[in-house]
PDB file of N, CA and C in Angstrom:
ATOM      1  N   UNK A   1      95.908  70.710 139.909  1.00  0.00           N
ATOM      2  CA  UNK A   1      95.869  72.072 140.396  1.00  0.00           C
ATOM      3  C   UNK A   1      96.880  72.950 139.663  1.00  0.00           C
ATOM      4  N   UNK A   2      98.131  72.194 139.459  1.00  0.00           N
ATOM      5  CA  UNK A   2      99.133  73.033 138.704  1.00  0.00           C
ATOM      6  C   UNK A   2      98.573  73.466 137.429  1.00  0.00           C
ATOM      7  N   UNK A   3      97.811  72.596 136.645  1.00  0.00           N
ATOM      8  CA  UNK A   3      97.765  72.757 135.002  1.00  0.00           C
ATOM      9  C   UNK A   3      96.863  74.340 135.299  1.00  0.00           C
ATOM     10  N   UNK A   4      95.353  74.173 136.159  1.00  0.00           N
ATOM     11  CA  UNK A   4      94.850  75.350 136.691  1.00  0.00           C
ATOM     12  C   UNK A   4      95.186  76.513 136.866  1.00  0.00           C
ATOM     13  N   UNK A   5      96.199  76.707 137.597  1.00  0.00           N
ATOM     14  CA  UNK A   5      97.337  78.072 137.499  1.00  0.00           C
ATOM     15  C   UNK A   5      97.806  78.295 136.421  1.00  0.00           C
ATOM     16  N   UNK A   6      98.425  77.360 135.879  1.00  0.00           N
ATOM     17  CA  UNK A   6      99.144  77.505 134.657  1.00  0.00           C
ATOM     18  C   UNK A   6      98.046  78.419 133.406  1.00  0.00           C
ATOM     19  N   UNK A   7      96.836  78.027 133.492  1.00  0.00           N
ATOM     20  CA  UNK A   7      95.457  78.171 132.476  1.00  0.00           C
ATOM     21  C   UNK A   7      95.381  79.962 132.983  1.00  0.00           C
ATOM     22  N   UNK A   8      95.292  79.660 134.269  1.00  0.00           N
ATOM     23  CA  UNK A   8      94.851  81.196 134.601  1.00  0.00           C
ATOM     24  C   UNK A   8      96.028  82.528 134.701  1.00  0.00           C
ATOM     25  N   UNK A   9      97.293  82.200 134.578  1.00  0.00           N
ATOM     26  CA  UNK A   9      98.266  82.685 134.385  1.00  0.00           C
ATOM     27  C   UNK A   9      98.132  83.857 132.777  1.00  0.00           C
ATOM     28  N   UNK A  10      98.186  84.855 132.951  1.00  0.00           N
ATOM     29  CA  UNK A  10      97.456  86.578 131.738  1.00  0.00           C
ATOM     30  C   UNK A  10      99.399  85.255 130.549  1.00  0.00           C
ATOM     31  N   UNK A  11      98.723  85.512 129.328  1.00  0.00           N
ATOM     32  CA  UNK A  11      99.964  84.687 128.451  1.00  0.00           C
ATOM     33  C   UNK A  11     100.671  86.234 128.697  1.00  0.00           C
ATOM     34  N   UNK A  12     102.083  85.913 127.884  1.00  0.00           N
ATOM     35  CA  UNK A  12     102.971  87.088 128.170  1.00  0.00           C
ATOM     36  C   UNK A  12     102.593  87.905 126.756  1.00  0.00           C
ATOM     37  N   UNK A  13     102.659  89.350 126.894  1.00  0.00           N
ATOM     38  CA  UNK A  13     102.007  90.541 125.753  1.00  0.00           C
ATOM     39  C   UNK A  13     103.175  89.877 124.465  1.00  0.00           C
ATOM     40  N   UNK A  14     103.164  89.803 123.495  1.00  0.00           N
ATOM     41  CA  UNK A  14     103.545  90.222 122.374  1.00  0.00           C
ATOM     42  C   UNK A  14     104.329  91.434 121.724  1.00  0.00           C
ATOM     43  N   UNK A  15     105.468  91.706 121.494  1.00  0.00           N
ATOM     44  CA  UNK A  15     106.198  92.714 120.872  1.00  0.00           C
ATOM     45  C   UNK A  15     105.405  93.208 119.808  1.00  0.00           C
ATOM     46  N   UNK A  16     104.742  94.596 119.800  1.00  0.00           N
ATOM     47  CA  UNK A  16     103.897  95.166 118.624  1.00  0.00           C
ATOM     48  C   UNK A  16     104.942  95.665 117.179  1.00  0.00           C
ATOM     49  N   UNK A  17     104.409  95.011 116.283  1.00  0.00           N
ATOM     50  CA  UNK A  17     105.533  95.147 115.047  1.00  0.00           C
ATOM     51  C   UNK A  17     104.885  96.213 114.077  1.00  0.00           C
ATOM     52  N   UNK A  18     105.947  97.298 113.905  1.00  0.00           N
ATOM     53  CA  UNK A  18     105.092  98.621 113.189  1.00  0.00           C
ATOM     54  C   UNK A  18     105.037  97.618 111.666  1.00  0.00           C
ATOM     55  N   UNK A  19     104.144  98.640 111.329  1.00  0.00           N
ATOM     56  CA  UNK A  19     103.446  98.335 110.340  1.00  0.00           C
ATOM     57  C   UNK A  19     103.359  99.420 108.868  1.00  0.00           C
ATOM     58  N   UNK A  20     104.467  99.291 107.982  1.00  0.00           N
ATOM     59  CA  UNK A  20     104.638 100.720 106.869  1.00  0.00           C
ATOM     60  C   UNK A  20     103.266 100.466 106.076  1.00  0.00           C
ATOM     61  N   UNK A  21     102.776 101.772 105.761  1.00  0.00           N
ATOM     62  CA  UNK A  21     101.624 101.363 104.352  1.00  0.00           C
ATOM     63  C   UNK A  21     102.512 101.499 102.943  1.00  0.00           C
ATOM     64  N   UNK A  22     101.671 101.668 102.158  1.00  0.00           N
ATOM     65  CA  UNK A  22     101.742 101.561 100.936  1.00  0.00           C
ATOM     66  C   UNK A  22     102.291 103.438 101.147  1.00  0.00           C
ATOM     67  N   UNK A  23     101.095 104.314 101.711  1.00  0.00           N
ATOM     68  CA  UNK A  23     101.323 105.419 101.394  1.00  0.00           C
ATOM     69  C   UNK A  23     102.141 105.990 102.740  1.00  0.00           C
ATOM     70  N   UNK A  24     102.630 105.128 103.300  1.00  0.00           N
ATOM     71  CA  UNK A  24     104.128 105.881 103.974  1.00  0.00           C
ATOM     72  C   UNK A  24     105.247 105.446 103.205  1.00  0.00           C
ATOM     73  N   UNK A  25     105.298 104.836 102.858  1.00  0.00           N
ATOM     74  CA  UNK A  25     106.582 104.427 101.533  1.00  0.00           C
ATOM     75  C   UNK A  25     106.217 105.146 100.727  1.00  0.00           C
ATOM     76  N   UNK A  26     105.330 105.916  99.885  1.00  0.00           N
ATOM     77  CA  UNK A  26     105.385 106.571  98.872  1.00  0.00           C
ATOM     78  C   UNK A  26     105.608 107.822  99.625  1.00  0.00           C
ATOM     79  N   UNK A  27     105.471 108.083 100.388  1.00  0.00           N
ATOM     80  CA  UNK A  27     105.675 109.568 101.295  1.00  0.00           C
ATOM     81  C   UNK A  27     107.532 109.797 101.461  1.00  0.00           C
ATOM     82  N   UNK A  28     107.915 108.656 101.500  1.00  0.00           N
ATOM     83  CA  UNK A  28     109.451 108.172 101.849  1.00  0.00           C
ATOM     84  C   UNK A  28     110.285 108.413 100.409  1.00  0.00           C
ATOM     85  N   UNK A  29     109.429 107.744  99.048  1.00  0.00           N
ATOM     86  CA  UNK A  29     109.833 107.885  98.159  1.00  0.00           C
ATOM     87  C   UNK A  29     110.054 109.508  97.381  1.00  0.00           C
ATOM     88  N   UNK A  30     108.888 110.088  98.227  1.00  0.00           N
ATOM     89  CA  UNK A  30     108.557 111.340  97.277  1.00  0.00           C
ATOM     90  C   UNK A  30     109.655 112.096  97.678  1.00  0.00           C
ATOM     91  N   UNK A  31     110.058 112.276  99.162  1.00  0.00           N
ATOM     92  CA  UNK A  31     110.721 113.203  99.987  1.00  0.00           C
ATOM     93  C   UNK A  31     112.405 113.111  99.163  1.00  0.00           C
ATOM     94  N   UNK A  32     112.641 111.342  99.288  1.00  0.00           N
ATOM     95  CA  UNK A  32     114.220 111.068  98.657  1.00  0.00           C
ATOM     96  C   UNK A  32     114.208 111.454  97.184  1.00  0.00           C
ATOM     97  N   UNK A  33     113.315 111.675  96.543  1.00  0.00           N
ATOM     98  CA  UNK A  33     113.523 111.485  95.077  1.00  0.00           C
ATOM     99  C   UNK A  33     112.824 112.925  94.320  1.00  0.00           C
ATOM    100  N   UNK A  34     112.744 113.784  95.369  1.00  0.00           N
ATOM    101  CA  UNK A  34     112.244 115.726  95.026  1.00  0.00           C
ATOM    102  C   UNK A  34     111.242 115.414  94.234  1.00  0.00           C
ATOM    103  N   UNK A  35     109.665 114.223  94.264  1.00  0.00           N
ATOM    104  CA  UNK A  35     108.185 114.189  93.634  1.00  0.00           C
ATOM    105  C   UNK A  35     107.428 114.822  94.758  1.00  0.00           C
ATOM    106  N   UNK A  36     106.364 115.063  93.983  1.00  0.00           N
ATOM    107  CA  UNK A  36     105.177 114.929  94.703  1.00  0.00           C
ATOM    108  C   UNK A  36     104.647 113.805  95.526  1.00  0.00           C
ATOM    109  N   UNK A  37     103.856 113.982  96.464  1.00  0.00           N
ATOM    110  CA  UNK A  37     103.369 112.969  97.587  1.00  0.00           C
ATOM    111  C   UNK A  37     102.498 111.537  96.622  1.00  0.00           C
ATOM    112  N   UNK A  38     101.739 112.894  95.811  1.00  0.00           N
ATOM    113  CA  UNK A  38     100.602 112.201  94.672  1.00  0.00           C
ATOM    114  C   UNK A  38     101.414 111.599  93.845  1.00  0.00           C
ATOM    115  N   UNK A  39     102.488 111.827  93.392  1.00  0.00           N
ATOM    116  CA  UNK A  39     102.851 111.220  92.329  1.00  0.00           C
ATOM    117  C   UNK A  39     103.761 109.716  92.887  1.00  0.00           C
ATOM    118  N   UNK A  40     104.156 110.028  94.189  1.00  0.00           N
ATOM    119  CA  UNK A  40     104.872 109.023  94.563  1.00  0.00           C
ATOM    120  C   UNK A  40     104.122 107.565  94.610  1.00  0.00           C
ATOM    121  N   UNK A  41     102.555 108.220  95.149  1.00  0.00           N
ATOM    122  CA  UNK A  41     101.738 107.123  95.208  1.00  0.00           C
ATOM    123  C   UNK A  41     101.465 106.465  94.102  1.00  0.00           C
ATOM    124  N   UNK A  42     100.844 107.338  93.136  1.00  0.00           N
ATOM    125  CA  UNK A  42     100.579 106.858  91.947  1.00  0.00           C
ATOM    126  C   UNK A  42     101.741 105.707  91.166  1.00  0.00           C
ATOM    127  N   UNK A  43     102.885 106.170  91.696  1.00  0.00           N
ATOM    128  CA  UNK A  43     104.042 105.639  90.799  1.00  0.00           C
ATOM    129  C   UNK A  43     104.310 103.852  91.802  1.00  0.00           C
ATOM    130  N   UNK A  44     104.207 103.905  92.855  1.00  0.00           N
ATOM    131  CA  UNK A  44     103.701 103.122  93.601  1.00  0.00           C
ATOM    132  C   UNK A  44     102.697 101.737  93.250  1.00  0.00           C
ATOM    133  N   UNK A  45     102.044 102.844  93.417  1.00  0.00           N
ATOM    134  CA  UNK A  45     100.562 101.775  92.967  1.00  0.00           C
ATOM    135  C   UNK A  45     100.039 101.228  91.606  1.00  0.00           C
ATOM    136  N   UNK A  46     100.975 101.857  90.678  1.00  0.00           N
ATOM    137  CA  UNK A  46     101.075 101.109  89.127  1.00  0.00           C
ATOM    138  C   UNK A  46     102.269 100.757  89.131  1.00  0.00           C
ATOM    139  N   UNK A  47     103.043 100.508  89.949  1.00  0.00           N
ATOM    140  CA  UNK A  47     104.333  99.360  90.185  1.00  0.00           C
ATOM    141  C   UNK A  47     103.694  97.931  90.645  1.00  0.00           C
ATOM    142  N   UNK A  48     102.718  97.488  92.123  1.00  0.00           N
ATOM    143  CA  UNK A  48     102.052  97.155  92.705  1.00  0.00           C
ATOM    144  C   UNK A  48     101.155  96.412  91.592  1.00  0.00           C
ATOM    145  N   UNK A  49     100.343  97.367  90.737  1.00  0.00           N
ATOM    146  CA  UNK A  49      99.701  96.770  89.513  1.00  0.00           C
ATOM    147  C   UNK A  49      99.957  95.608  88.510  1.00  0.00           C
ATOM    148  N   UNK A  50     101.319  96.073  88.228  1.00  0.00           N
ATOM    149  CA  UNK A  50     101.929  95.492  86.995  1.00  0.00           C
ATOM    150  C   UNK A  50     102.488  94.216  87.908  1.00  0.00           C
ATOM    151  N   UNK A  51     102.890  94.008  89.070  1.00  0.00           N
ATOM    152  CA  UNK A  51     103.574  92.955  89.250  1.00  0.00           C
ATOM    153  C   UNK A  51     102.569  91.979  89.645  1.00  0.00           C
ATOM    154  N   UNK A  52     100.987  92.723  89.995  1.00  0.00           N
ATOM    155  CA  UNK A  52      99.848  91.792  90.213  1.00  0.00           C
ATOM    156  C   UNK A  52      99.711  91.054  88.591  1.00  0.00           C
ATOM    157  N   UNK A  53      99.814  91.771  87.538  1.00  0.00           N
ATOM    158  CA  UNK A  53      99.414  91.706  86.746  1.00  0.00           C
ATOM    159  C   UNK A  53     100.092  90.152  85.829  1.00  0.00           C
ATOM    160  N   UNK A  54     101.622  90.544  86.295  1.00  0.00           N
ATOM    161  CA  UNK A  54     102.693  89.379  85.929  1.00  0.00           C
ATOM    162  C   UNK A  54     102.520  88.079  86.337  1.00  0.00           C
ATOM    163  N   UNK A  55     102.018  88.378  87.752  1.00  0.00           N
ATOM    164  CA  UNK A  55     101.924  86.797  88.653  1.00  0.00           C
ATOM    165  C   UNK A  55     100.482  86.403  87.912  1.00  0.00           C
ATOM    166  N   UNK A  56      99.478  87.300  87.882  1.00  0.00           N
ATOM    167  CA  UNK A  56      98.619  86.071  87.453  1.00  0.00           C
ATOM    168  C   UNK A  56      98.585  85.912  86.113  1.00  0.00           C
ATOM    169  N   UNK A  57      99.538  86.078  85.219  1.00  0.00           N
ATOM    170  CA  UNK A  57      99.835  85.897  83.972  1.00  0.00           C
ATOM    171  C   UNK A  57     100.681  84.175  84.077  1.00  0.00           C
ATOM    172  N   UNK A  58     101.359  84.218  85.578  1.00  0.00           N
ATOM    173  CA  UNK A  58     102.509  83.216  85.886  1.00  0.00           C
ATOM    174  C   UNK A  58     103.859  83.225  85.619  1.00  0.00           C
ATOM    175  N   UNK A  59     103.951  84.602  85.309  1.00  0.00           N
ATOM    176  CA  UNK A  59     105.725  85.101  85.382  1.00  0.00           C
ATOM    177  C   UNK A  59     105.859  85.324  86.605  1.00  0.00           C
ATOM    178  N   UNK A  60     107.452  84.861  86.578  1.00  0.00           N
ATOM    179  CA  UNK A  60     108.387  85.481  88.077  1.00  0.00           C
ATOM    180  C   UNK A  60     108.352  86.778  88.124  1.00  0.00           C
ATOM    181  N   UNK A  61     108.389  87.384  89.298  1.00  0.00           N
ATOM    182  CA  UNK A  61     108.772  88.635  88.932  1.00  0.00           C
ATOM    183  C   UNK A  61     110.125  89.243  89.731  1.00  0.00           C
ATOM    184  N   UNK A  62     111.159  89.379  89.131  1.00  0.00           N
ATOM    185  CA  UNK A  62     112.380  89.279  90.262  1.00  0.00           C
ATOM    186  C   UNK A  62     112.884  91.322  90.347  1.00  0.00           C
ATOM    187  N   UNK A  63     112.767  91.131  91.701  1.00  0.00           N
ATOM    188  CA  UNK A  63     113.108  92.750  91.953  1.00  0.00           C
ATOM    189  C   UNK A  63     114.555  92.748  92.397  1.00  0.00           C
ATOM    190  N   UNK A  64     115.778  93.378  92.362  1.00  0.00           N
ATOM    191  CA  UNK A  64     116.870  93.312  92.197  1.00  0.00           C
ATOM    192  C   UNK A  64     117.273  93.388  93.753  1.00  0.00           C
ATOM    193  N   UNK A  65     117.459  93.174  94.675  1.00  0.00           N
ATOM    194  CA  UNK A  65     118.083  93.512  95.931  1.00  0.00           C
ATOM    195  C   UNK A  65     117.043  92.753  97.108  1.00  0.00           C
ATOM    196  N   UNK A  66     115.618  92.483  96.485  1.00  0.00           N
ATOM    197  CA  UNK A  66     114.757  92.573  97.518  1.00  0.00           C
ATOM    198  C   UNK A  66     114.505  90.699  97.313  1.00  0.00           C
ATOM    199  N   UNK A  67     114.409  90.291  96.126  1.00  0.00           N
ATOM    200  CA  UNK A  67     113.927  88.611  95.628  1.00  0.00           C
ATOM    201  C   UNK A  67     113.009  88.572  94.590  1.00  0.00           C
ATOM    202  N   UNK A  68     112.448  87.270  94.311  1.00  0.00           N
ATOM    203  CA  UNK A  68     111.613  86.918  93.466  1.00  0.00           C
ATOM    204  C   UNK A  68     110.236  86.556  94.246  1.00  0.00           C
ATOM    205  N   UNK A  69     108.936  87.258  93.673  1.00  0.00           N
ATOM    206  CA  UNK A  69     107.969  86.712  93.738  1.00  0.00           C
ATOM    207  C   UNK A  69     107.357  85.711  92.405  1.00  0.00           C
ATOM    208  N   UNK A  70     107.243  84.503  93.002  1.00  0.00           N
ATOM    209  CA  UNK A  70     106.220  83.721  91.874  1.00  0.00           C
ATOM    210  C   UNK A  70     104.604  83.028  92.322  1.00  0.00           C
ATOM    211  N   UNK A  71     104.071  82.505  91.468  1.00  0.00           N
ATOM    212  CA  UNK A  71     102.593  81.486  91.977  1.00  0.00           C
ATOM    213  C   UNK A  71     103.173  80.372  91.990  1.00  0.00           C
ATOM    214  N   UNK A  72     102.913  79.770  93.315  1.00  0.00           N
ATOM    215  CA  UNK A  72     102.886  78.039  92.952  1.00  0.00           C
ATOM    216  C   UNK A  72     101.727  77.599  93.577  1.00  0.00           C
ATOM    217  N   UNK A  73     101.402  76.580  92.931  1.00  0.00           N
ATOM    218  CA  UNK A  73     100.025  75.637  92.780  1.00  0.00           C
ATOM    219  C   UNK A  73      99.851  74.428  94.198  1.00  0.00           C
ATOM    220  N   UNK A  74      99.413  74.980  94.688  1.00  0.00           N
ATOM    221  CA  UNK A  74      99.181  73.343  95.740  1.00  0.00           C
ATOM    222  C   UNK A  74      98.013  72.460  95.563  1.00  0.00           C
ATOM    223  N   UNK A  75      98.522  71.422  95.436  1.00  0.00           N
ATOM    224  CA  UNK A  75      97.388  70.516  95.365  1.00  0.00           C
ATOM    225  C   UNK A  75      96.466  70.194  96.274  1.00  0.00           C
ATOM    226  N   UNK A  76      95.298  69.747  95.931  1.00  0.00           N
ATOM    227  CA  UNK A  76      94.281  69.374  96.664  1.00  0.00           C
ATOM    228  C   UNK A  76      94.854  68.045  97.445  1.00  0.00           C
ATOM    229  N   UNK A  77      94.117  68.275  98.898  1.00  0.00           N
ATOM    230  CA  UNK A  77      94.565  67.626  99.699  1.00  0.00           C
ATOM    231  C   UNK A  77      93.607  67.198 101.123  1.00  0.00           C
ATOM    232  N   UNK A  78      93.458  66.278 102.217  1.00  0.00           N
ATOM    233  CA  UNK A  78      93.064  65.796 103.083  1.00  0.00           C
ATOM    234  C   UNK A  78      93.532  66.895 104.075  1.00  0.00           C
ATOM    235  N   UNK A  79      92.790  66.981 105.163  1.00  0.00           N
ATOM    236  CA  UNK A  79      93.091  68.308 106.143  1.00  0.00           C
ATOM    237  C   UNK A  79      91.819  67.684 107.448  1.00  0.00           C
ATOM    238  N   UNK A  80      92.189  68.296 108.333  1.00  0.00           N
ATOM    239  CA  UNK A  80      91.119  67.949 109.574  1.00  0.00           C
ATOM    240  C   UNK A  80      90.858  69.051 110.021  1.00  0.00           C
ATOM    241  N   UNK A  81      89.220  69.259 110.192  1.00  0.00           N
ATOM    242  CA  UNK A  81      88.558  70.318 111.235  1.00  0.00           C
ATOM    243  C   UNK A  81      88.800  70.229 112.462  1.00  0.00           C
ATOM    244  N   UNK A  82      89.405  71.526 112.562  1.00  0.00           N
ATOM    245  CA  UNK A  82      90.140  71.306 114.102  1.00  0.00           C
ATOM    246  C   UNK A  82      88.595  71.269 115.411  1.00  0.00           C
ATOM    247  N   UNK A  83      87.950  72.025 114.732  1.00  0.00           N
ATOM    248  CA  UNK A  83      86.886  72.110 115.922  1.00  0.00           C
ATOM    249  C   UNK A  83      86.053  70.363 116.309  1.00  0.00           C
ATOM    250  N   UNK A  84      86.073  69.800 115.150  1.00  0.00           N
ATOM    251  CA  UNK A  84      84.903  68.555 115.163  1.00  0.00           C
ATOM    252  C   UNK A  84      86.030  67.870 114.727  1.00  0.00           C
ATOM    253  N   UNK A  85      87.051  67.654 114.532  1.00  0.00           N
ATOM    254  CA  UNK A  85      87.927  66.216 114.064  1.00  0.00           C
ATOM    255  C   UNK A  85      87.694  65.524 112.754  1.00  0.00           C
ATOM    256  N   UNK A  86      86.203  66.300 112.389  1.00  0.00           N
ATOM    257  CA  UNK A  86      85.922  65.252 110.625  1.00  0.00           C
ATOM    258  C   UNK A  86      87.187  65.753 109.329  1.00  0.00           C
ATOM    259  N   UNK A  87      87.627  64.452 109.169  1.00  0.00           N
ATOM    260  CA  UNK A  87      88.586  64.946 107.685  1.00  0.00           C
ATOM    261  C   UNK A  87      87.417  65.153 106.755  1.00  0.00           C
ATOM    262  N   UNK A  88      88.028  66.504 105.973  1.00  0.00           N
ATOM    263  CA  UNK A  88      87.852  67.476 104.966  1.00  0.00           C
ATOM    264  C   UNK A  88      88.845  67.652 104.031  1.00  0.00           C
ATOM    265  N   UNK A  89      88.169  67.728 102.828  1.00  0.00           N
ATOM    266  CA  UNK A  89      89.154  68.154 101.598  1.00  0.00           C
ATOM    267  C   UNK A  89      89.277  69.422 101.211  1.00  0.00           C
ATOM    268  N   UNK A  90      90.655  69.735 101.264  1.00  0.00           N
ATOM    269  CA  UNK A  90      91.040  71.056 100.809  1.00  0.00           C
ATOM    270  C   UNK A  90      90.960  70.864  99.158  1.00  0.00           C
ATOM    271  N   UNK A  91      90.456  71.724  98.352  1.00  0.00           N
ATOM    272  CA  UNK A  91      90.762  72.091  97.265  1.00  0.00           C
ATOM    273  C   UNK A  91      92.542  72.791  96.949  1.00  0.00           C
ATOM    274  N   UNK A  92      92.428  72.561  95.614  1.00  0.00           N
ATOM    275  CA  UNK A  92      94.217  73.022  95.168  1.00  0.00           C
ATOM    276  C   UNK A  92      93.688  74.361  95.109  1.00  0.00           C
ATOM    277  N   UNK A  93      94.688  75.229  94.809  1.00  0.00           N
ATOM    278  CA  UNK A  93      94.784  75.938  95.370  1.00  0.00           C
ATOM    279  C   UNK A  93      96.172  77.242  94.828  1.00  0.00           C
ATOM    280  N   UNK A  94      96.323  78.180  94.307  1.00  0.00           N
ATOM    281  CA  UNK A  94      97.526  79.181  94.447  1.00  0.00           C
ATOM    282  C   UNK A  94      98.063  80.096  95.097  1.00  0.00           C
ATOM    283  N   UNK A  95      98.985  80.302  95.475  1.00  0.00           N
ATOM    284  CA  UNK A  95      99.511  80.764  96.305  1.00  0.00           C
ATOM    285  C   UNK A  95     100.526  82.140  95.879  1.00  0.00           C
ATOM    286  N   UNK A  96     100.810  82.793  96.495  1.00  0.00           N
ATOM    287  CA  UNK A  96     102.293  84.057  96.279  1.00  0.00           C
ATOM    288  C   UNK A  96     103.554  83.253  97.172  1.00  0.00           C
ATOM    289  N   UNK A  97     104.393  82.990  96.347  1.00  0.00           N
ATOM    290  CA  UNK A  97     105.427  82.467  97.080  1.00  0.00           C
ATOM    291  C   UNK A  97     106.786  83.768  97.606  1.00  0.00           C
ATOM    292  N   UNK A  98     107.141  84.010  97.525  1.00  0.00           N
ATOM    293  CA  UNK A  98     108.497  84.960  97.874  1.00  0.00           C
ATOM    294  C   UNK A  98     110.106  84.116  98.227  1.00  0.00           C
ATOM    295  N   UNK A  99     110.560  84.517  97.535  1.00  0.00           N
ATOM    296  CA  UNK A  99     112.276  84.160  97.662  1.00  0.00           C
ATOM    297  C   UNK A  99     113.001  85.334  97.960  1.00  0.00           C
ATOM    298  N   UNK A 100     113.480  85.123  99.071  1.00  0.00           N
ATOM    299  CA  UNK A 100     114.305  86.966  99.341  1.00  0.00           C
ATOM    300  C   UNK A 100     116.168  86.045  98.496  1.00  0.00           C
ATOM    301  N   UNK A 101     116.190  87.880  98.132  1.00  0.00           N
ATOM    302  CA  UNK A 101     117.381  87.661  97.863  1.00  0.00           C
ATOM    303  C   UNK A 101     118.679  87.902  98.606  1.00  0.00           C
ATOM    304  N   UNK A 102     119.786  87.694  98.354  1.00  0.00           N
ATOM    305  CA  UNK A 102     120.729  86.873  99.093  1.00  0.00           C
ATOM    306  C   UNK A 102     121.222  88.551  99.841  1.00  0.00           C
ATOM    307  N   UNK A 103     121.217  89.288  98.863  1.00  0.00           N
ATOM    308  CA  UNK A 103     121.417  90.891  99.606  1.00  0.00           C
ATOM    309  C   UNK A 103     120.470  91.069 100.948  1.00  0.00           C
ATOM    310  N   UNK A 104     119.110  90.793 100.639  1.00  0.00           N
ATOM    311  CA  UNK A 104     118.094  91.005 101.747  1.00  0.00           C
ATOM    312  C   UNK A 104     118.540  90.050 102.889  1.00  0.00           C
ATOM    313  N   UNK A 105     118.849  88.872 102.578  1.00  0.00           N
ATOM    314  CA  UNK A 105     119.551  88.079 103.789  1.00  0.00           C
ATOM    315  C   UNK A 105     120.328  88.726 104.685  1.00  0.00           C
ATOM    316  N   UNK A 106     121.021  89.383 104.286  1.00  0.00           N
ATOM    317  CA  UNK A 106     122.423  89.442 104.973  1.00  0.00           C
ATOM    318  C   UNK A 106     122.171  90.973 105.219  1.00  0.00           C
ATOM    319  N   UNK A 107     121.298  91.925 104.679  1.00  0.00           N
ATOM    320  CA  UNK A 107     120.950  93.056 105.314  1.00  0.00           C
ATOM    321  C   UNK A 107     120.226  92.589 106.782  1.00  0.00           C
ATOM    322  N   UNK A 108     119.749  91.522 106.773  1.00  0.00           N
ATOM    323  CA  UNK A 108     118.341  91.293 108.148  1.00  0.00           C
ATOM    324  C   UNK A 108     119.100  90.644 108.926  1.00  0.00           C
TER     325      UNK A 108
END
């Protein structure tokens, strides 16, 4: 009977975590730095570009205050369907890894 209550018990809400875009940071950028809204974006979004561009080249790409993004490779591997229990093989696989840097640590 207890587990019952327990089941029907509402779970507790979740703290809603804001969420910046791309083009509220360029809105942020334009205001601190006397650009345009347009240009902030633009300058933005071919920053965004080039560092897509690096990783799948397979360079690090290290931003000074914030860390390093790199690709690392995971291998193919054994995994279980959670719904039916049959083991399944994951294929390998790449990934975006992130390393914050030691400034970003100790700012958070």
């Amino acid at each position: 009977m207890a587990k019952a209550a327990a089941k029907a018990a509402p779970k507790a809400a979740k703290a809603k975590v804001e969420t910046i875009s791309t083009r509220q940071l360029a809105v942020q950028i334009a205001t601190k730095n006397e650009l345009s809204n347009k240009a902030a974006l633009a300058l933005l979004d071919d920053t965004i570009e080039l560092i897509t561009k690096h990783l799948k080249k397979g360079a690090r790409v290290r931003l000074n205050g914030l860390g390093i993004l790199m690709v690392r490779k995971r291998a193919a591997r054994m995994g279980r369907n959670p719904a039916t229990g049959e083991a399944i093989k994951i294929k390998a696989s790449k990934k975006v890894a992130f390393r914050p840097a030691k400034e970003l640590k100790e700012a958070i």
